[in-house]
PDB file of N, CA and C in Angstrom:
ATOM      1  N   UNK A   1      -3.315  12.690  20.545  1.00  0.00           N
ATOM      2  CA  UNK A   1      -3.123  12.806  19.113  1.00  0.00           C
ATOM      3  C   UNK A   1      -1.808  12.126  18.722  1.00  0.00           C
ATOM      4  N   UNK A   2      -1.781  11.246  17.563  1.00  0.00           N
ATOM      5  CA  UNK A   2      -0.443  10.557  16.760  1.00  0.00           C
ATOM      6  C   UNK A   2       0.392  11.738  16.497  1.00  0.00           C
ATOM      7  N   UNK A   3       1.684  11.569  16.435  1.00  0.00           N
ATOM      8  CA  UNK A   3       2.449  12.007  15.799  1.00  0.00           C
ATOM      9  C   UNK A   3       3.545  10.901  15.470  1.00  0.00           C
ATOM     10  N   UNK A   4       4.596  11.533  15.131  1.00  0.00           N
ATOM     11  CA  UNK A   4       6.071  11.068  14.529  1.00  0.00           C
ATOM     12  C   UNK A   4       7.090  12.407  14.713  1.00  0.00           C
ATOM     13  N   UNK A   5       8.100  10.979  15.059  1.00  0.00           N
ATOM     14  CA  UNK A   5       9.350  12.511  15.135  1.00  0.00           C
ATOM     15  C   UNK A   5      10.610  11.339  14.379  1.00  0.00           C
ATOM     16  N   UNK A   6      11.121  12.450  13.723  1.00  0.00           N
ATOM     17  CA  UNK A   6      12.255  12.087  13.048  1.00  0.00           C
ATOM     18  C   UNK A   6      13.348  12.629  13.905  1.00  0.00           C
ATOM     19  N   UNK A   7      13.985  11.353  13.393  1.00  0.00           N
ATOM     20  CA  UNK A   7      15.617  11.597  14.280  1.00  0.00           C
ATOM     21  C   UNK A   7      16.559  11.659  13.462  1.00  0.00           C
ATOM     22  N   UNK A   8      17.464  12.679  12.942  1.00  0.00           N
ATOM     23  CA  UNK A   8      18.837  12.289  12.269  1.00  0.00           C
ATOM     24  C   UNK A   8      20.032  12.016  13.471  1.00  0.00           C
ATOM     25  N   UNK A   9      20.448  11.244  13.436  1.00  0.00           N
ATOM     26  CA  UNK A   9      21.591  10.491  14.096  1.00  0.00           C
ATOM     27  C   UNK A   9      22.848  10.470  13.132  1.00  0.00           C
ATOM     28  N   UNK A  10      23.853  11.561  13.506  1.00  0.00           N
ATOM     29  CA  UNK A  10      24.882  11.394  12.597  1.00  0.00           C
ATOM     30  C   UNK A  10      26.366  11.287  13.451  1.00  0.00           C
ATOM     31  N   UNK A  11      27.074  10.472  12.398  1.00  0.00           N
ATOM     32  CA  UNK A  11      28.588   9.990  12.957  1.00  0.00           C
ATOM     33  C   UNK A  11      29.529  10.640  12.329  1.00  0.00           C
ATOM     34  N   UNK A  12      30.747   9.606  12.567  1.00  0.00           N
ATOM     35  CA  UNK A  12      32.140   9.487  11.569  1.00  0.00           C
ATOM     36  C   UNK A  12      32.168   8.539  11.730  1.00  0.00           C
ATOM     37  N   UNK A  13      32.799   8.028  10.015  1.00  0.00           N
ATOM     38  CA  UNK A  13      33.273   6.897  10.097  1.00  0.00           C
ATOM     39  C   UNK A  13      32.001   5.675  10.099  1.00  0.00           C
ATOM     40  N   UNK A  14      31.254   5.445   9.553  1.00  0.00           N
ATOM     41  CA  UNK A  14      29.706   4.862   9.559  1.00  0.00           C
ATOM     42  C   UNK A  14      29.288   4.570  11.337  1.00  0.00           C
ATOM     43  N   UNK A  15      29.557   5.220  12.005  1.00  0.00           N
ATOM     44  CA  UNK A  15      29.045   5.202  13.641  1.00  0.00           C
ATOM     45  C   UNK A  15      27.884   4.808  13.509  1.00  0.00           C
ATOM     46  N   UNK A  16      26.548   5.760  12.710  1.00  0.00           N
ATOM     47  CA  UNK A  16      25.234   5.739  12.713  1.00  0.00           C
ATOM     48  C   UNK A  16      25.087   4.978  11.834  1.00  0.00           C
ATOM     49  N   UNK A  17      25.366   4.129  11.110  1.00  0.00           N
ATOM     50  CA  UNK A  17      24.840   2.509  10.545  1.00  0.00           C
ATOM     51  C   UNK A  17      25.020   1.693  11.850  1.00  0.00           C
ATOM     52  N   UNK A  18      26.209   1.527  12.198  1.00  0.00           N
ATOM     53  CA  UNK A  18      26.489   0.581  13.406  1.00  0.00           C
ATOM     54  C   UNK A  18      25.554   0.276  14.471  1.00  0.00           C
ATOM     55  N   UNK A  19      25.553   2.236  14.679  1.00  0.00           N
ATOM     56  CA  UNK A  19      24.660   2.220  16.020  1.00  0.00           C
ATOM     57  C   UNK A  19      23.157   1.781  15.840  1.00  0.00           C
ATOM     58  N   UNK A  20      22.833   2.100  14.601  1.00  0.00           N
ATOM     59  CA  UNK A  20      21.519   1.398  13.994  1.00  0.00           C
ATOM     60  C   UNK A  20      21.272  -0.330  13.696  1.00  0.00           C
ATOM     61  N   UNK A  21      22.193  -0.847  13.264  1.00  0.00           N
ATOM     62  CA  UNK A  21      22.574  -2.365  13.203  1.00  0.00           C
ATOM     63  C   UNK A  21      22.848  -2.502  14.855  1.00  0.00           C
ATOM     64  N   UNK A  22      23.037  -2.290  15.278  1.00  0.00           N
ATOM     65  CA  UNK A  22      23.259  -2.664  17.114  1.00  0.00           C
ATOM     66  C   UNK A  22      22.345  -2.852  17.766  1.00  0.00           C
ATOM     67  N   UNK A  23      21.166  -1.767  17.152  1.00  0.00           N
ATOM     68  CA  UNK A  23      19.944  -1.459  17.758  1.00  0.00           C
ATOM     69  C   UNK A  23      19.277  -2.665  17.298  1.00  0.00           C
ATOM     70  N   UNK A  24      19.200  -2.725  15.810  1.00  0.00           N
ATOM     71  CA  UNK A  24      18.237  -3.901  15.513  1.00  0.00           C
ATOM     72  C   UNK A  24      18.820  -5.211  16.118  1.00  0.00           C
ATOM     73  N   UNK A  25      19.997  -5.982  15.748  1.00  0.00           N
ATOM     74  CA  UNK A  25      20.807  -7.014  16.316  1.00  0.00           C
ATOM     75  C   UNK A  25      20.064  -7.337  17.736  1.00  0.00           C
ATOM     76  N   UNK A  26      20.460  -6.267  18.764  1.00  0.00           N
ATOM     77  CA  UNK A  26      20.490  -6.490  19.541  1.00  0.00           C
ATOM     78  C   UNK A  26      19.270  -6.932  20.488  1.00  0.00           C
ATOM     79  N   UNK A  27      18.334  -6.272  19.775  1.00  0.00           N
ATOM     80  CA  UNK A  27      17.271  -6.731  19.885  1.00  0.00           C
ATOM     81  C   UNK A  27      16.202  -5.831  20.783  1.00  0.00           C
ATOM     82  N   UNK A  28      16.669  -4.588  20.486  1.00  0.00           N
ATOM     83  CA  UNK A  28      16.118  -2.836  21.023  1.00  0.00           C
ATOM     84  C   UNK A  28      14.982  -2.678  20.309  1.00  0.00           C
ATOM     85  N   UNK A  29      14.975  -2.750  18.948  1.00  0.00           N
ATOM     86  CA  UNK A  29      14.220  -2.139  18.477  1.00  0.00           C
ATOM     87  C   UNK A  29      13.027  -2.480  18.200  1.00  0.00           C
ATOM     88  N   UNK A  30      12.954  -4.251  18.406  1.00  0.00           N
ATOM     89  CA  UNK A  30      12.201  -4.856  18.851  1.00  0.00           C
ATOM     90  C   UNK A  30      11.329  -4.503  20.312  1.00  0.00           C
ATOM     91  N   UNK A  31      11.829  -4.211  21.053  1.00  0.00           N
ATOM     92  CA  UNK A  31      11.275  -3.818  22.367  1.00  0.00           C
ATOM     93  C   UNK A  31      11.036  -2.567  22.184  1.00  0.00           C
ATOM     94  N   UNK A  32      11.000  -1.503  21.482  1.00  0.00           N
ATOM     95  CA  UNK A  32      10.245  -0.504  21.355  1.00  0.00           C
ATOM     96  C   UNK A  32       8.911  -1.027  20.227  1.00  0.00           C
ATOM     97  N   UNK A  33       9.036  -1.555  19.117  1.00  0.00           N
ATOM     98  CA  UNK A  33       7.737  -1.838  18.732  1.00  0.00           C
ATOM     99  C   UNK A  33       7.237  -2.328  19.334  1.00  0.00           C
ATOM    100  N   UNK A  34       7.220  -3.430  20.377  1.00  0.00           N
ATOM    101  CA  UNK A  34       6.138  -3.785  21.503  1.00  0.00           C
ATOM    102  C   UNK A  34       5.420  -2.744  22.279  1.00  0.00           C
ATOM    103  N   UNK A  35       6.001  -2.160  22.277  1.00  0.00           N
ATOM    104  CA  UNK A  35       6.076  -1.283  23.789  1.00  0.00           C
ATOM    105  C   UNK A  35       4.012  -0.598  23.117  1.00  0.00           C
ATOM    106  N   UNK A  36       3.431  -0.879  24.151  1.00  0.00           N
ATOM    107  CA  UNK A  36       2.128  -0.141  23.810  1.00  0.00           C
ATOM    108  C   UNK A  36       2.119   1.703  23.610  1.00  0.00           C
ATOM    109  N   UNK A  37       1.507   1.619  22.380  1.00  0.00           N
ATOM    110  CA  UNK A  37       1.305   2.948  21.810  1.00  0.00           C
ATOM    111  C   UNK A  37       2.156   3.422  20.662  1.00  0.00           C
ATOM    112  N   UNK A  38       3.456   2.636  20.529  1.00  0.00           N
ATOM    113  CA  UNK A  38       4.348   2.453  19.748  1.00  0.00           C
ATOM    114  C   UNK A  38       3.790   2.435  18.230  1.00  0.00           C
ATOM    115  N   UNK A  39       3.556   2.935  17.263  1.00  0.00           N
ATOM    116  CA  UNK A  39       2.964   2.563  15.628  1.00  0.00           C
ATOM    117  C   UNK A  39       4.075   3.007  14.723  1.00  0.00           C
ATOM    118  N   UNK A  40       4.747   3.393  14.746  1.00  0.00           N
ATOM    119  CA  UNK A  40       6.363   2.881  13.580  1.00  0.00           C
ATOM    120  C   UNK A  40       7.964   3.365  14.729  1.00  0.00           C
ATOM    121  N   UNK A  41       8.840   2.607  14.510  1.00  0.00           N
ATOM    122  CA  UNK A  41       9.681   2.338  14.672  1.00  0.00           C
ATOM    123  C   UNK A  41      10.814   2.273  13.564  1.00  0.00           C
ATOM    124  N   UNK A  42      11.363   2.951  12.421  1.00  0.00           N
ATOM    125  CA  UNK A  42      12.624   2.466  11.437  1.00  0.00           C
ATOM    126  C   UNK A  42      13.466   3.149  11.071  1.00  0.00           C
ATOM    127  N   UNK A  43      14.252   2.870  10.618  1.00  0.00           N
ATOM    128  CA  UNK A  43      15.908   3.326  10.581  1.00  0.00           C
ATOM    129  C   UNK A  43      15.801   3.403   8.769  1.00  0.00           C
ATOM    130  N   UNK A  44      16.485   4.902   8.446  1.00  0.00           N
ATOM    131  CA  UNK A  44      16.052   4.944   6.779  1.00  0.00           C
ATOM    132  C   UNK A  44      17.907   5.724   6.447  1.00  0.00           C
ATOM    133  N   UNK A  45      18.540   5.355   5.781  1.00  0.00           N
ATOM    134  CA  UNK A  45      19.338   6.135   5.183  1.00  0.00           C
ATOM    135  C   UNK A  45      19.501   6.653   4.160  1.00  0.00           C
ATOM    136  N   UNK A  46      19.732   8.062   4.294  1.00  0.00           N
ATOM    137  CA  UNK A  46      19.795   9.203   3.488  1.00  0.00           C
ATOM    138  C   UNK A  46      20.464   9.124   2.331  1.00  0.00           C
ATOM    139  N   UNK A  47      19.827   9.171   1.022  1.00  0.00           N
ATOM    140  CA  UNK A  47      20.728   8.903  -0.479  1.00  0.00           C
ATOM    141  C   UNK A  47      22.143   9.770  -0.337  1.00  0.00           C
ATOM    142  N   UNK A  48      22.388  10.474   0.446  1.00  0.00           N
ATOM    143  CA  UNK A  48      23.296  11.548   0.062  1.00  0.00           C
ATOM    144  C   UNK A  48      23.733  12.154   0.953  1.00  0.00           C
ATOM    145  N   UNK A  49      23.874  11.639   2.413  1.00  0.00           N
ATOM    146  CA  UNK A  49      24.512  11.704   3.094  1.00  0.00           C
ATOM    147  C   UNK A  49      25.189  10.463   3.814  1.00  0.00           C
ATOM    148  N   UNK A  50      26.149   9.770   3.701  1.00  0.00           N
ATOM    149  CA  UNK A  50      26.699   8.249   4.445  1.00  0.00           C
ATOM    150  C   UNK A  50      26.802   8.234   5.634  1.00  0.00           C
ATOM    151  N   UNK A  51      26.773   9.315   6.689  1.00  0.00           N
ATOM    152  CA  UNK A  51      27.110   9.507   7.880  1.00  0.00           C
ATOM    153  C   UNK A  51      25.654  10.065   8.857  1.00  0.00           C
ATOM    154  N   UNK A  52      24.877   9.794   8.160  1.00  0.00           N
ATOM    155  CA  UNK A  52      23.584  10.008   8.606  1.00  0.00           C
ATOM    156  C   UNK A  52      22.570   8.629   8.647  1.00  0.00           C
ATOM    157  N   UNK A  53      21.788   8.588   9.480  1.00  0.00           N
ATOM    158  CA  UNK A  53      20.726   7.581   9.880  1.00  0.00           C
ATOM    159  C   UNK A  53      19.518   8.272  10.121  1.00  0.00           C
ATOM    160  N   UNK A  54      18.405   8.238   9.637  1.00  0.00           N
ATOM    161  CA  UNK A  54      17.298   8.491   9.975  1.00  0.00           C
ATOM    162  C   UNK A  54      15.924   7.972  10.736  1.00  0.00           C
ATOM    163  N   UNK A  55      15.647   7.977  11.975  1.00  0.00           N
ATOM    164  CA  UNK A  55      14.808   7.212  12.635  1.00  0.00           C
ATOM    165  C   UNK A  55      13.209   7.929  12.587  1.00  0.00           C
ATOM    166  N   UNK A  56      12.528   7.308  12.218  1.00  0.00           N
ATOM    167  CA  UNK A  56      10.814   7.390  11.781  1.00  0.00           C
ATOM    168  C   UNK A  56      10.138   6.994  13.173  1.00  0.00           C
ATOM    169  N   UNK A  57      10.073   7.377  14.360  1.00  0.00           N
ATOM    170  CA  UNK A  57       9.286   6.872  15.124  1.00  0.00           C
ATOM    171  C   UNK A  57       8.061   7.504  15.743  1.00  0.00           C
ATOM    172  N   UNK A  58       6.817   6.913  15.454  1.00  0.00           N
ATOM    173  CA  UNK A  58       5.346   7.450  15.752  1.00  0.00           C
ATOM    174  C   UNK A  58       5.067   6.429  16.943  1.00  0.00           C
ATOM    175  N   UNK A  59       4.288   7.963  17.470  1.00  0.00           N
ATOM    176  CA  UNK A  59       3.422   7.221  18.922  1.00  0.00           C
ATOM    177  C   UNK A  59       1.921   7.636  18.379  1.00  0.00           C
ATOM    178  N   UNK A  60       0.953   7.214  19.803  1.00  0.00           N
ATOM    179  CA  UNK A  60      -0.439   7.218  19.575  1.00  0.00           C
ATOM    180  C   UNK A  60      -0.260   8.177  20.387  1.00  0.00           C
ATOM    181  N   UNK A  61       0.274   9.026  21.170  1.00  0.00           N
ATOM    182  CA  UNK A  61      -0.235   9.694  22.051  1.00  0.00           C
ATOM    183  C   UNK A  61       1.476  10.006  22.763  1.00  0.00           C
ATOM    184  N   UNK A  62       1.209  11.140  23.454  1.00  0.00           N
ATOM    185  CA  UNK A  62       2.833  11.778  24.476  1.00  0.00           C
ATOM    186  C   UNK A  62       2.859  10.809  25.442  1.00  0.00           C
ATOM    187  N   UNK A  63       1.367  10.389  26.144  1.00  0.00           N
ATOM    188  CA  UNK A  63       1.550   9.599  27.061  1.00  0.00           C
ATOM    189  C   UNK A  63       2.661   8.048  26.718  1.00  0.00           C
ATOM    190  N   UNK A  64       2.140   7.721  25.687  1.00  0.00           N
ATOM    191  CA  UNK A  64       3.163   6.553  25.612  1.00  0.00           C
ATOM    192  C   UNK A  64       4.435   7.022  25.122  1.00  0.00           C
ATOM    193  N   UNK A  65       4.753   8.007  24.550  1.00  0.00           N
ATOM    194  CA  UNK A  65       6.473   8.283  24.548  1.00  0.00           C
ATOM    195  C   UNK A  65       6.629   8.403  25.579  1.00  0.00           C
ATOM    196  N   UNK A  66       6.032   9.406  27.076  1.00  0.00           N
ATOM    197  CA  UNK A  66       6.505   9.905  27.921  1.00  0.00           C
ATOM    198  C   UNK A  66       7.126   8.256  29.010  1.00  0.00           C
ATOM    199  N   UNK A  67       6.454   7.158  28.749  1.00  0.00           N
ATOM    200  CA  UNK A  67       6.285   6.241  29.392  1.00  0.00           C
ATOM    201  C   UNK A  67       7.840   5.356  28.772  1.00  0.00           C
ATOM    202  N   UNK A  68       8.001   5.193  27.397  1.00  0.00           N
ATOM    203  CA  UNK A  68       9.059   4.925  26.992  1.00  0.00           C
ATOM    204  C   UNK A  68      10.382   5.632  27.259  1.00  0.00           C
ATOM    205  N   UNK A  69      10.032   6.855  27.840  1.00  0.00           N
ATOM    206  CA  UNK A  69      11.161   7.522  28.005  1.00  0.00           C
ATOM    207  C   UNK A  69      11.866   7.094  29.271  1.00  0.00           C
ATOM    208  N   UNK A  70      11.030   6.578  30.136  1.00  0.00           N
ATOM    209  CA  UNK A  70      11.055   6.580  31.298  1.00  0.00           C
ATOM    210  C   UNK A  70      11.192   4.891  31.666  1.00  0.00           C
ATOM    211  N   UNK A  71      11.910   4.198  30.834  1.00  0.00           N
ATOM    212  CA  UNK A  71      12.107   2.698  30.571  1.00  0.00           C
ATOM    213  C   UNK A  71      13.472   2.290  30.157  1.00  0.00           C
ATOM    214  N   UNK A  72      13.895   1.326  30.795  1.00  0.00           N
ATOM    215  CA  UNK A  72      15.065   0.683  30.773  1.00  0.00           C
ATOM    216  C   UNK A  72      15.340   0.785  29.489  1.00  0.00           C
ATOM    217  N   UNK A  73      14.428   0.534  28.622  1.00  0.00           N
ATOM    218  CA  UNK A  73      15.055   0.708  27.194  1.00  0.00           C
ATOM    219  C   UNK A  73      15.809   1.728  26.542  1.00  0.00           C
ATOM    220  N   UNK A  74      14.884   3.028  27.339  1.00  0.00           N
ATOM    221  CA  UNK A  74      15.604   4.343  26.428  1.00  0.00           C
ATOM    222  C   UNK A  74      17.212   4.404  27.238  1.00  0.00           C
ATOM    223  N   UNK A  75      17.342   3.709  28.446  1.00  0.00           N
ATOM    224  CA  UNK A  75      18.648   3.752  28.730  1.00  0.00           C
ATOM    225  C   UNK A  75      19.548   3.123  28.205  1.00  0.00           C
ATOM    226  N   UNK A  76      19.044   2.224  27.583  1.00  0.00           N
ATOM    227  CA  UNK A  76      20.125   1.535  26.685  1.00  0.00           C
ATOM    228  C   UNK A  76      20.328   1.942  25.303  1.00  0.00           C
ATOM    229  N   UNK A  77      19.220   2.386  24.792  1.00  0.00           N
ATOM    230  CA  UNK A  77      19.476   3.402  23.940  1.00  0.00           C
ATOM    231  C   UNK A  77      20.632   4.474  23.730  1.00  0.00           C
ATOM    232  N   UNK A  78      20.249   5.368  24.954  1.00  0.00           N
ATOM    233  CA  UNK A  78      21.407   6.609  25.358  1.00  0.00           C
ATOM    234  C   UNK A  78      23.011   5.850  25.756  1.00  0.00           C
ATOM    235  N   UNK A  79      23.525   4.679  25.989  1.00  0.00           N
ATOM    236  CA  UNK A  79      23.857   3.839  26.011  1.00  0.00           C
ATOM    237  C   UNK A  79      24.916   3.823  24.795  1.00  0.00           C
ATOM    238  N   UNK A  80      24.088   3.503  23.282  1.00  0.00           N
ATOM    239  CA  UNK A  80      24.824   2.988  22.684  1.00  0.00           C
ATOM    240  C   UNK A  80      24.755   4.394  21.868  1.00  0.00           C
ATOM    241  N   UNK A  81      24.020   5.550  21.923  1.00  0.00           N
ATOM    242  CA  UNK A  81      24.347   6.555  20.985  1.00  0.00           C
ATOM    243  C   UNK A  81      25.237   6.980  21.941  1.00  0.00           C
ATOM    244  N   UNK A  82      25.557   7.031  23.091  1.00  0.00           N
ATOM    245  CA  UNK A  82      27.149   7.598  23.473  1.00  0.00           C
ATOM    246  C   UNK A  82      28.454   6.571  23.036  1.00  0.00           C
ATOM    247  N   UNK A  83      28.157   5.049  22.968  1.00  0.00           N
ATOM    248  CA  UNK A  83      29.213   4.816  22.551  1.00  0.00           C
ATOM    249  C   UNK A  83      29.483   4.674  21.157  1.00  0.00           C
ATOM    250  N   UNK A  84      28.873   5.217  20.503  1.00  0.00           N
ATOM    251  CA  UNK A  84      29.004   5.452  18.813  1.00  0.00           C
ATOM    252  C   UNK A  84      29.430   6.964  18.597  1.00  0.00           C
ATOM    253  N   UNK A  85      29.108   7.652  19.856  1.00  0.00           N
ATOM    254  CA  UNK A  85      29.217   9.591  19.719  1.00  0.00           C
ATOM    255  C   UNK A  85      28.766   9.744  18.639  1.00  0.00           C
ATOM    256  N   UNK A  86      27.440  10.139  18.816  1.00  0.00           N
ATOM    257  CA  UNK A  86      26.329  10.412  17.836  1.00  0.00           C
ATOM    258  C   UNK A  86      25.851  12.282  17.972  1.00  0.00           C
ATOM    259  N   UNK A  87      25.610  12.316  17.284  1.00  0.00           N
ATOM    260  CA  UNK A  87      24.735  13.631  16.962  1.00  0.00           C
ATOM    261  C   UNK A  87      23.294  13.936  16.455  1.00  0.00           C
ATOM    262  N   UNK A  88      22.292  14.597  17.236  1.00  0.00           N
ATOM    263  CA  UNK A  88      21.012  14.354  17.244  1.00  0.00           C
ATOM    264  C   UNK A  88      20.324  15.616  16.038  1.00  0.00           C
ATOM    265  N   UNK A  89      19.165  15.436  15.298  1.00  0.00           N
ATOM    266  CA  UNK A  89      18.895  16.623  15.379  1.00  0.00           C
ATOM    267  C   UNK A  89      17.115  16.129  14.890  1.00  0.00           C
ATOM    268  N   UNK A  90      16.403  16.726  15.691  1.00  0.00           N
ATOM    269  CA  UNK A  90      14.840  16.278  15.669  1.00  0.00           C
ATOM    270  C   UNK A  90      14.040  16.963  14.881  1.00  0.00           C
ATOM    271  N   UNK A  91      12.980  16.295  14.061  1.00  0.00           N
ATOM    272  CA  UNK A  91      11.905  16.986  13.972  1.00  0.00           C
ATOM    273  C   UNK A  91      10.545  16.499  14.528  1.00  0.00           C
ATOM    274  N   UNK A  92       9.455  16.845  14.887  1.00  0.00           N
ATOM    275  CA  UNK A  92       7.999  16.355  15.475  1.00  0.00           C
ATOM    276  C   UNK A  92       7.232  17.165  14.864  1.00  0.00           C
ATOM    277  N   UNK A  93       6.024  15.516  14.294  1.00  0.00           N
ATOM    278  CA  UNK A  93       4.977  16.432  13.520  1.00  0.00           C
ATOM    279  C   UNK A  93       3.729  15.806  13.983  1.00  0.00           C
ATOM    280  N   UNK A  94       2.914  16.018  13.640  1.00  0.00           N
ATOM    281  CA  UNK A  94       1.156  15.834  14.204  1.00  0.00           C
ATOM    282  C   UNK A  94       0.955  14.732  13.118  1.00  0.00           C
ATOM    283  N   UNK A  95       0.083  13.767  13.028  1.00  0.00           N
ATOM    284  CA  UNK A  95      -0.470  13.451  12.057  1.00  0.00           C
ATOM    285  C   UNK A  95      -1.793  13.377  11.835  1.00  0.00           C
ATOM    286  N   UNK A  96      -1.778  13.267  10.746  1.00  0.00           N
ATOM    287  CA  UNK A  96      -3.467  13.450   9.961  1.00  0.00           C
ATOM    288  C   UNK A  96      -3.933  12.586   8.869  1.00  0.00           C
ATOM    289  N   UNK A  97      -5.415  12.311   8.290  1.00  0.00           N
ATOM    290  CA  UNK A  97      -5.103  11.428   7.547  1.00  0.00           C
ATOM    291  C   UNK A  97      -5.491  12.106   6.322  1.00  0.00           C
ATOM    292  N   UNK A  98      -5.244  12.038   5.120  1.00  0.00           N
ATOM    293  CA  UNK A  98      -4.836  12.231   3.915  1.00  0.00           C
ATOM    294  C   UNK A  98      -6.639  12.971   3.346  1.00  0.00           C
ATOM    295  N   UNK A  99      -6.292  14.098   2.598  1.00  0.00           N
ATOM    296  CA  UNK A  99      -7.777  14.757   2.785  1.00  0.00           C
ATOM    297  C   UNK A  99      -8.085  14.233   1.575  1.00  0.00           C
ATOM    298  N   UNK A 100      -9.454  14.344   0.825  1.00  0.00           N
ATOM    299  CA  UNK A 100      -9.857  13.924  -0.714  1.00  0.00           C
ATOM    300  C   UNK A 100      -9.215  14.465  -1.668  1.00  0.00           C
ATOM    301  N   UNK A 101      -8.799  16.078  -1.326  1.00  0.00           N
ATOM    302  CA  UNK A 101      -7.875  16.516  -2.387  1.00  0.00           C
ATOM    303  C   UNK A 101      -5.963  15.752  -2.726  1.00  0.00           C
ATOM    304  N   UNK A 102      -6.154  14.993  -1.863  1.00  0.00           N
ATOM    305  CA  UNK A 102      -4.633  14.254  -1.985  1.00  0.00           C
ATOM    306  C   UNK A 102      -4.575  13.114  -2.708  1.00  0.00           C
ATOM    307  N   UNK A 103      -5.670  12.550  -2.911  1.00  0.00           N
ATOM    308  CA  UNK A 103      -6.188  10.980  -3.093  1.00  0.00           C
ATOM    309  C   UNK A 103      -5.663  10.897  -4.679  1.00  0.00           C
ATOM    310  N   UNK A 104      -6.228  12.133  -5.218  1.00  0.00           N
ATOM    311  CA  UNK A 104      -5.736  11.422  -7.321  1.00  0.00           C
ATOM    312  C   UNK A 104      -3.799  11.811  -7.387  1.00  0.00           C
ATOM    313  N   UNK A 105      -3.667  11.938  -6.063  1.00  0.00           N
ATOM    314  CA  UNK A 105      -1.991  12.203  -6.242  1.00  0.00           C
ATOM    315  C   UNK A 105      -1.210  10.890  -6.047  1.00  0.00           C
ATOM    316  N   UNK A 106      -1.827   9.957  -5.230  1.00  0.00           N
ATOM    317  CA  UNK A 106      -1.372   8.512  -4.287  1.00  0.00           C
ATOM    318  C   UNK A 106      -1.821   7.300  -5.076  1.00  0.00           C
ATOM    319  N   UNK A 107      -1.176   6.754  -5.074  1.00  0.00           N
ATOM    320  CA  UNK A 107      -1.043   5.303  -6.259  1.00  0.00           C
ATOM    321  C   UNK A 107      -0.848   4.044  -5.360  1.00  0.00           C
ATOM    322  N   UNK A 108      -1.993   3.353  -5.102  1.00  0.00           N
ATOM    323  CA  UNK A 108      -2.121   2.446  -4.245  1.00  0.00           C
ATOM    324  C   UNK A 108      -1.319   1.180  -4.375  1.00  0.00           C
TER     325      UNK A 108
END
């Protein structure tokens, strides 16, 4: 089953823009959207907090997070959120797709 888990990643001092611009730059975040099973990957910041970063990332399945976890990448990852000294805090949700009663709410 899909899900998504949100990541807040927070700093001092804009750490978590950086560490987010580092990620993309560098050319990370790219190699997680490849990565099979991977279906969003992005970095969103919060109207109203400056020291916060928000990461949107959905898999098709645990199997392919469990597989990303377990990849040179997520080490470079852990990598650069230690050298930014970051702060984590998660949420994980299931997804589903949008029932008929939702449809006259959504504006295509």
């Amino acid at each position: 089953m899909a899900f998504t888990i949100n990541i807040y990643y927070t700093g001092t001092n804009g750490s978590a823009r950086k560490f987010a611009e580092e990620m993309i730059n560098s050319g990370i975040v790219d190699e997680i959207r490849s990565k099979k099973g991977n279906l969003r990957y992005e970095y969103f910041c919060p109207i109203n907090d400056n020291e916060t970063i928000l990461l949107i990332d959905s898999w098709e399945n645990q199997e392919a997070l469990d597989e990303h976890h377990k990849s040179d990448t997520m080490n470079k990852i852990m990598e650069l959120r230690n050298k930014y000294n970051l702060h984590m805090k998660v949420e994980r949700y299931s997804l589903e797709e949008n029932n008929d009663k939702d449809n006259k709410y959504i504006k295509d």
